[in-house]
C-alpha atoms as a PDB file:
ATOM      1  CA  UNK A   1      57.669  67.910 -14.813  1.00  0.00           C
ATOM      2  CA  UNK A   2      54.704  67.050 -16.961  1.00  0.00           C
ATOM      3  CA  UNK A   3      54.240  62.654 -16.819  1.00  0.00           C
ATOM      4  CA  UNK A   4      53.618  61.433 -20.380  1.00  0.00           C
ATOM      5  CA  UNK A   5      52.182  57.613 -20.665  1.00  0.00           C
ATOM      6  CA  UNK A   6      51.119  57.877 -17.062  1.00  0.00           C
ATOM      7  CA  UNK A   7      49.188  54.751 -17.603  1.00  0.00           C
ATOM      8  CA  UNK A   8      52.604  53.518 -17.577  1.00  0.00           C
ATOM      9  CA  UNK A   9      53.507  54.147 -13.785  1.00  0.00           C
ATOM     10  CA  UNK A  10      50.216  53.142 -12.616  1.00  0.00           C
ATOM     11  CA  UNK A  11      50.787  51.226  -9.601  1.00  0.00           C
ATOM     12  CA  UNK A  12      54.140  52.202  -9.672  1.00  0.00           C
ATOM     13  CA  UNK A  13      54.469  56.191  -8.949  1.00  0.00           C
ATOM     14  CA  UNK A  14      56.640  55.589  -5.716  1.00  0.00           C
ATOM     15  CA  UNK A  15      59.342  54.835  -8.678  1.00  0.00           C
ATOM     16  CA  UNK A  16      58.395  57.991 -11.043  1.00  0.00           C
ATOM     17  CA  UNK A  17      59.707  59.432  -7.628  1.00  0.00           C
ATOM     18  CA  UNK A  18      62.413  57.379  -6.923  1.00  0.00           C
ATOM     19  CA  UNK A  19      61.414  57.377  -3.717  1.00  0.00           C
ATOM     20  CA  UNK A  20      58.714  56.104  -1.096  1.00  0.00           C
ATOM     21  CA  UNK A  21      56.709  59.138   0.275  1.00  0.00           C
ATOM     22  CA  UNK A  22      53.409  59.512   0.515  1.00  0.00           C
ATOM     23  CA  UNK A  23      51.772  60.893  -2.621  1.00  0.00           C
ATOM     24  CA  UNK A  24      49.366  63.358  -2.657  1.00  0.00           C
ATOM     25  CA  UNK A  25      47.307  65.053  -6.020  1.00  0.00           C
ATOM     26  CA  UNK A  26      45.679  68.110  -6.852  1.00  0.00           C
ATOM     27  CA  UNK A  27      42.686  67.603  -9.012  1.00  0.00           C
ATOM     28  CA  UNK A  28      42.155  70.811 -10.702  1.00  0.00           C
ATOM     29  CA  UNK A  29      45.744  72.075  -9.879  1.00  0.00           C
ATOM     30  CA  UNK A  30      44.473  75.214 -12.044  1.00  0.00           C
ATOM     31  CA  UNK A  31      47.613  77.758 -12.439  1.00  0.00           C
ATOM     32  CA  UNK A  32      49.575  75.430  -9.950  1.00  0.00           C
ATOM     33  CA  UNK A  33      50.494  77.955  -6.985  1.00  0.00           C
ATOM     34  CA  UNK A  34      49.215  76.033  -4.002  1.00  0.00           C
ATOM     35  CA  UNK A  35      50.500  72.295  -5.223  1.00  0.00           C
ATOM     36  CA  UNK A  36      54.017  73.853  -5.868  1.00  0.00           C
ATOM     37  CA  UNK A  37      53.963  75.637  -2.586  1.00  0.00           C
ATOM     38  CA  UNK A  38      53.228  72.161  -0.799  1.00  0.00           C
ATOM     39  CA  UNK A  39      55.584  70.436  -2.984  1.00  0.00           C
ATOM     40  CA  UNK A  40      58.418  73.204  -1.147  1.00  0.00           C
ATOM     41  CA  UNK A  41      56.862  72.816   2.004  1.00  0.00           C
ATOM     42  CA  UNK A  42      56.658  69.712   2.363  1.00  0.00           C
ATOM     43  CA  UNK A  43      60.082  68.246   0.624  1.00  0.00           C
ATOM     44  CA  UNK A  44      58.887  64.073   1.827  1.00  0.00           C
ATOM     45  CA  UNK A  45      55.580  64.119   0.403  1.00  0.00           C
ATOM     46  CA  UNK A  46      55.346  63.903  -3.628  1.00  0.00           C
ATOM     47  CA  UNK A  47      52.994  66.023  -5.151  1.00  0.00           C
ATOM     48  CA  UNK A  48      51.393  65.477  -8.547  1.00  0.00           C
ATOM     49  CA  UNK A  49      48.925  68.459  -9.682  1.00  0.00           C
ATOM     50  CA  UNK A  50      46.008  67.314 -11.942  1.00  0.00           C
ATOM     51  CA  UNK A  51      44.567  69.051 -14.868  1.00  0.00           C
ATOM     52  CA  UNK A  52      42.315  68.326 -17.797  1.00  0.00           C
ATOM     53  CA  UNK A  53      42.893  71.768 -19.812  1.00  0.00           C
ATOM     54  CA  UNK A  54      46.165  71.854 -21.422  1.00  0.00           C
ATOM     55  CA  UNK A  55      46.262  75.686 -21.666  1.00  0.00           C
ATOM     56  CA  UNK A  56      45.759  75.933 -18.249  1.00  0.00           C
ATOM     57  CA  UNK A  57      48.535  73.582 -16.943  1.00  0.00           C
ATOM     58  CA  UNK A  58      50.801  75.536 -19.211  1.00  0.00           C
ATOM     59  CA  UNK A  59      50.615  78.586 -17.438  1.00  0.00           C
ATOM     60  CA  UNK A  60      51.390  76.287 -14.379  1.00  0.00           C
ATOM     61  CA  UNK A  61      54.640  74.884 -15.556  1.00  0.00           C
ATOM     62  CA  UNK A  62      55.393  78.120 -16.914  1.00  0.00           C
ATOM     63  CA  UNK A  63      55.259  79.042 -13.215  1.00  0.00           C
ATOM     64  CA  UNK A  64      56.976  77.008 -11.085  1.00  0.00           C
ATOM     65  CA  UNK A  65      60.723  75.855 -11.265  1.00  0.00           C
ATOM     66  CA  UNK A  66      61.368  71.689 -11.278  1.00  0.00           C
ATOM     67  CA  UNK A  67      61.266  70.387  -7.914  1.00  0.00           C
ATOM     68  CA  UNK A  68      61.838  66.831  -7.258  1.00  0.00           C
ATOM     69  CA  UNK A  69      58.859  65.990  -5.557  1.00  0.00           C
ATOM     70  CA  UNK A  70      56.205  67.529  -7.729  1.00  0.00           C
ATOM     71  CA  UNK A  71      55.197  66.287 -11.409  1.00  0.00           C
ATOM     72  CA  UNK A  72      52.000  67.546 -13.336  1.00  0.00           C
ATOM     73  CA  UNK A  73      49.439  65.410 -15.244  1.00  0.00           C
ATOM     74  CA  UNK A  74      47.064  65.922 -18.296  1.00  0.00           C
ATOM     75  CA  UNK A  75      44.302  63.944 -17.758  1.00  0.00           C
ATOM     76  CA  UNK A  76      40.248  64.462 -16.745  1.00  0.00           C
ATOM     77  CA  UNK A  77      39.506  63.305 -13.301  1.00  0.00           C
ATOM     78  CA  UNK A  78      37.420  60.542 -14.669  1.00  0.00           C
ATOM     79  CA  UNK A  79      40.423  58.646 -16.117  1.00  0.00           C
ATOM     80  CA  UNK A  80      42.277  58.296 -13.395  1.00  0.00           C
ATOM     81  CA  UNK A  81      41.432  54.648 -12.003  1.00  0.00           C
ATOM     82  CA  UNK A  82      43.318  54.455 -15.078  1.00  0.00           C
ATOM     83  CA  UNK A  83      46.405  55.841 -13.927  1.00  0.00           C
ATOM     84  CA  UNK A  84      46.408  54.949 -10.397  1.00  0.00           C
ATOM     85  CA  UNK A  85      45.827  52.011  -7.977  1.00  0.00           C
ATOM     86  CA  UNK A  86      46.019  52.106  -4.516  1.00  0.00           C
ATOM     87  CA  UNK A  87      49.219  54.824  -4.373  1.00  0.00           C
ATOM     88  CA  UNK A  88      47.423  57.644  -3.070  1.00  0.00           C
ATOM     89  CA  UNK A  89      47.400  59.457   0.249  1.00  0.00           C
ATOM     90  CA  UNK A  90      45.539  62.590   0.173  1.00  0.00           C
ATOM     91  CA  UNK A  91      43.742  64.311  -2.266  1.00  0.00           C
ATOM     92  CA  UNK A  92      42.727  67.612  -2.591  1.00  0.00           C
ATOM     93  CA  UNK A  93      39.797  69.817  -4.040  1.00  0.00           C
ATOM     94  CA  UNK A  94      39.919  73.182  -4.567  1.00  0.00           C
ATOM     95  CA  UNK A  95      37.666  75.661  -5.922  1.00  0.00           C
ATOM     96  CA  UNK A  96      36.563  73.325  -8.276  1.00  0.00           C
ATOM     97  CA  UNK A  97      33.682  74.286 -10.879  1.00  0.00           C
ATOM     98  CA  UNK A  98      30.587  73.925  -8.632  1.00  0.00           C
ATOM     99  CA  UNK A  99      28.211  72.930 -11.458  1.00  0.00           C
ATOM    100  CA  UNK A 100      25.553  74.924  -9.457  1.00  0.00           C
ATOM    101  CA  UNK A 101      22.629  73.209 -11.351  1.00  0.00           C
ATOM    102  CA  UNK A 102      21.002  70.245  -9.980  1.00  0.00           C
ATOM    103  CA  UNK A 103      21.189  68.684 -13.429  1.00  0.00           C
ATOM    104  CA  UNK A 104      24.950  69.089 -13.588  1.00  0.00           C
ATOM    105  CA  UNK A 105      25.465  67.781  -9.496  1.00  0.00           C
ATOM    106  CA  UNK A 106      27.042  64.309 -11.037  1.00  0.00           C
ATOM    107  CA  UNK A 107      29.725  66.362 -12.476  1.00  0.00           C
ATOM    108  CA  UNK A 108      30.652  67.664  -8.786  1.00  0.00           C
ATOM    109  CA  UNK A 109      34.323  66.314  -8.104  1.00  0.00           C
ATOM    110  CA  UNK A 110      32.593  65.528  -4.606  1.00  0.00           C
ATOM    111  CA  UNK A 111      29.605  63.528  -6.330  1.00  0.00           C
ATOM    112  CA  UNK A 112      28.831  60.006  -5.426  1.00  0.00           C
ATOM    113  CA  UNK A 113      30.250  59.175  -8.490  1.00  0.00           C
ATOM    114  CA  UNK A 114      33.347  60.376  -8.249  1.00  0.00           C
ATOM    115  CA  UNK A 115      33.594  59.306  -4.896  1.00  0.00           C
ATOM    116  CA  UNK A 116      33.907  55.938  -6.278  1.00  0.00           C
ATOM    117  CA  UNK A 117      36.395  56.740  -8.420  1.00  0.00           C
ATOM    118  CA  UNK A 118      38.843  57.894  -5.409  1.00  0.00           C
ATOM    119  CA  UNK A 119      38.015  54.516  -3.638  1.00  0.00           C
ATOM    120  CA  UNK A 120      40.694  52.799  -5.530  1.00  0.00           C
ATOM    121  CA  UNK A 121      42.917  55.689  -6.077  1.00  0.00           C
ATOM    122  CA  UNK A 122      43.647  55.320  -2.193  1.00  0.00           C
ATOM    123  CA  UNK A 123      46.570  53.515  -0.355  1.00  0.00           C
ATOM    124  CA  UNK A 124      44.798  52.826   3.643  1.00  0.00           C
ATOM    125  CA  UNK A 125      43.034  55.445   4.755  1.00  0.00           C
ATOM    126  CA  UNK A 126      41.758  58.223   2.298  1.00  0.00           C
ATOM    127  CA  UNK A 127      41.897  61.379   3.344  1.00  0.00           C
ATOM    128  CA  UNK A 128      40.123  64.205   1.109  1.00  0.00           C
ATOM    129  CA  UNK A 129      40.821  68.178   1.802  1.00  0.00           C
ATOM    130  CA  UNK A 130      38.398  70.624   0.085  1.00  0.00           C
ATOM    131  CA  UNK A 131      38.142  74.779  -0.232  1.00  0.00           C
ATOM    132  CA  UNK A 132      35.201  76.496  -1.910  1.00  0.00           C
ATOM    133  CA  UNK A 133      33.766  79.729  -2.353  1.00  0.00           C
ATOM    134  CA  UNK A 134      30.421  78.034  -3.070  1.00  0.00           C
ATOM    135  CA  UNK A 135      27.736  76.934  -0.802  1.00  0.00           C
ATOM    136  CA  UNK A 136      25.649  75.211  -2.875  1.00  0.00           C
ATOM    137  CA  UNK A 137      29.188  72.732  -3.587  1.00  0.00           C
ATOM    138  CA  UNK A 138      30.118  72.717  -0.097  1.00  0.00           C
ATOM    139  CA  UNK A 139      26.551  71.362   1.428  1.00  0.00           C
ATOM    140  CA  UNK A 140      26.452  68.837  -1.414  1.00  0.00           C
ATOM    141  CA  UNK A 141      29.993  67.922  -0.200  1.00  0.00           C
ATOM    142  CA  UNK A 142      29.301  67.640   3.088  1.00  0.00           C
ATOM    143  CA  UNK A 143      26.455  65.587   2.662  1.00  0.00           C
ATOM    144  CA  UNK A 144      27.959  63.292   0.008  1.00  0.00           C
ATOM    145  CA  UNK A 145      31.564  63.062   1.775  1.00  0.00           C
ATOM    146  CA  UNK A 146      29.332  62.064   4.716  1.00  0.00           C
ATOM    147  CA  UNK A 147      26.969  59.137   3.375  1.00  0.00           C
ATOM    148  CA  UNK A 148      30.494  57.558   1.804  1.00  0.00           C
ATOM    149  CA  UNK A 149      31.647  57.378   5.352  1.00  0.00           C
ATOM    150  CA  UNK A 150      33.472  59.195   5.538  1.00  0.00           C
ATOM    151  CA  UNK A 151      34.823  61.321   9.319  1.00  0.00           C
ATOM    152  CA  UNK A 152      35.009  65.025   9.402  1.00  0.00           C
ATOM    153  CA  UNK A 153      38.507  66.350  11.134  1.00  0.00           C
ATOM    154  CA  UNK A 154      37.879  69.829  10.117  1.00  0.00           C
ATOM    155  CA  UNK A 155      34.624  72.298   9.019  1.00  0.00           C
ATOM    156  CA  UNK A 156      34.463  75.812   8.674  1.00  0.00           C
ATOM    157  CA  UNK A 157      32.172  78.017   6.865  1.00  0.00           C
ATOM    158  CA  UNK A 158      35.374  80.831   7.431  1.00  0.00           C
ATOM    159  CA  UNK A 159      38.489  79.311   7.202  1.00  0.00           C
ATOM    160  CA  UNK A 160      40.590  83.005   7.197  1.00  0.00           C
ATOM    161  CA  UNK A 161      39.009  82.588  10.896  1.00  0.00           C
ATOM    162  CA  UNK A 162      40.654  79.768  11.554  1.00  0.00           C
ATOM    163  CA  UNK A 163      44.092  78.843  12.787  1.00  0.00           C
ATOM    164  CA  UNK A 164      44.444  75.655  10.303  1.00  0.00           C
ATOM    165  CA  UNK A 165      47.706  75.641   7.811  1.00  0.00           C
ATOM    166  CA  UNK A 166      46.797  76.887   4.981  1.00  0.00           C
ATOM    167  CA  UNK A 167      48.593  77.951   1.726  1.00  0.00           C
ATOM    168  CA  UNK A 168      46.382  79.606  -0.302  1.00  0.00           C
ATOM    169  CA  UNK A 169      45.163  79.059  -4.212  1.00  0.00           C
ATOM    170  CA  UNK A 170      45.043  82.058  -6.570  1.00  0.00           C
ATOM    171  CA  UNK A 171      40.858  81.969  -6.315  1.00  0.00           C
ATOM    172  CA  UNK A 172      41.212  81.807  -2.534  1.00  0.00           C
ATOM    173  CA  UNK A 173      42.795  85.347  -2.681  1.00  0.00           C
ATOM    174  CA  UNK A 174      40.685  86.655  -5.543  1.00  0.00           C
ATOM    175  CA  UNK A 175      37.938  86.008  -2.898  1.00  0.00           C
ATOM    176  CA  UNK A 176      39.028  86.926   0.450  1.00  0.00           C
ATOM    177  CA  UNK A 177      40.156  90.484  -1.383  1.00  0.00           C
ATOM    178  CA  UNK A 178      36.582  90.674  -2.576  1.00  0.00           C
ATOM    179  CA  UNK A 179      35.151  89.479   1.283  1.00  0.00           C
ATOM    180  CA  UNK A 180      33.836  86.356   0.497  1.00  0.00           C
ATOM    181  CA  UNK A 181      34.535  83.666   2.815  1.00  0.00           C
ATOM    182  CA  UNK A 182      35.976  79.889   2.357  1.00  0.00           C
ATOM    183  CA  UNK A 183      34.311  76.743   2.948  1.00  0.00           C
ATOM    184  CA  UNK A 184      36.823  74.272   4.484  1.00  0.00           C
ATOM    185  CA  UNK A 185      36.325  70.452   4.566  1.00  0.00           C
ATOM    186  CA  UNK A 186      38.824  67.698   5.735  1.00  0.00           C
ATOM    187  CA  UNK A 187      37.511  64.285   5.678  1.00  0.00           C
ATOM    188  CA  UNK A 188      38.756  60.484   6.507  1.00  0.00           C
ATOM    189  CA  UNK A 189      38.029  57.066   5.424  1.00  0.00           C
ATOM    190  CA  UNK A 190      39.676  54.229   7.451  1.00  0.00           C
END
């Protein structure tokens, strides 16, 4: 489940697979309960759930059972133009650390910076999904998502009040049980 070497596949995940689906990653996959419960809802898309703390992604494998389309990595966001080229279809953000500081915004897994990272990561068009509790992340997003060039498909400042699929993280419970609402962001590139 977890992909050692993964320098190895790079530009060649569609084999790691065995198959040609789509591929779409998690970065942050935290405990792993939404990218497993994509992975079994959505059986021809392959899933691979990114994250850089290896105590975390334990508790993830400890939590999910093997499924054929889903595969974990160890690895820091910023490494991964290292690991992939031009193989990716979606990618998706949620409730990452918002590094609330303006000192800290280049850290933001929505920053300009990182935003050029993804550019290669993509196959086509590139497609980015994000959920935060945070404001302060979301209007940053929003604006940086936007001056990349990003299209917006989908906004919402409450997405429990909206009727867009939606499997939810651990976090994304944690807060709607406490009342606060989810930002909701779904952007394009062509």
């Amino acid at each position: 489940m977890v992909i050692h070497n993964p320098e190895e596949w790079k530009g060649n995940f569609k084999n790691l697979f065995q198959n040609n689906h789509n591929i779409h990653i998690e970065i942050g996959a935290g405990k792993g309960k939404f990218i497993y419960e994509m992975a079994l809802q959505f059986p021809d898309i392959n899933f691979i759930g990114i994250e850089k703390y290896a105590s975390i992604l334990v508790r993830a494998l400890g939590k999910s059972e093997p499924l054929p389309n889903l595969r974990f990595l160890y690895v820091d966001a910023k490494n991964l133009p290292d690991i992939f080229d031009h193989e990716i279809s979606c990618i998706y953000l949620n409730f990452s650390d918002p590094w609330p500081k303006n000192r800290h915004a280049r850290r933001r897994l929505t920053s300009p910076e990182f935003l050029n990272i993804y550019e290669d990561l993509f196959q086509g068009e590139k497609h980015i999904i994000q959920k935060t509790d945070n404001l302060i992340l979301f209007a940053s997003s929003l604006k940086n998502i936007n001056n990349a060039g990003y299209t917006f498909q989908e906004v919402s400042l409450d997405l429990a009040s909206t009727d867009l699929f939606n499997i939810e993280t651990e976090y994304e419970q944690k807060f709607k049980s406490q009342g606060i609402k989810i930002n909701y962001l779904d952007a394009i590139k062509k």
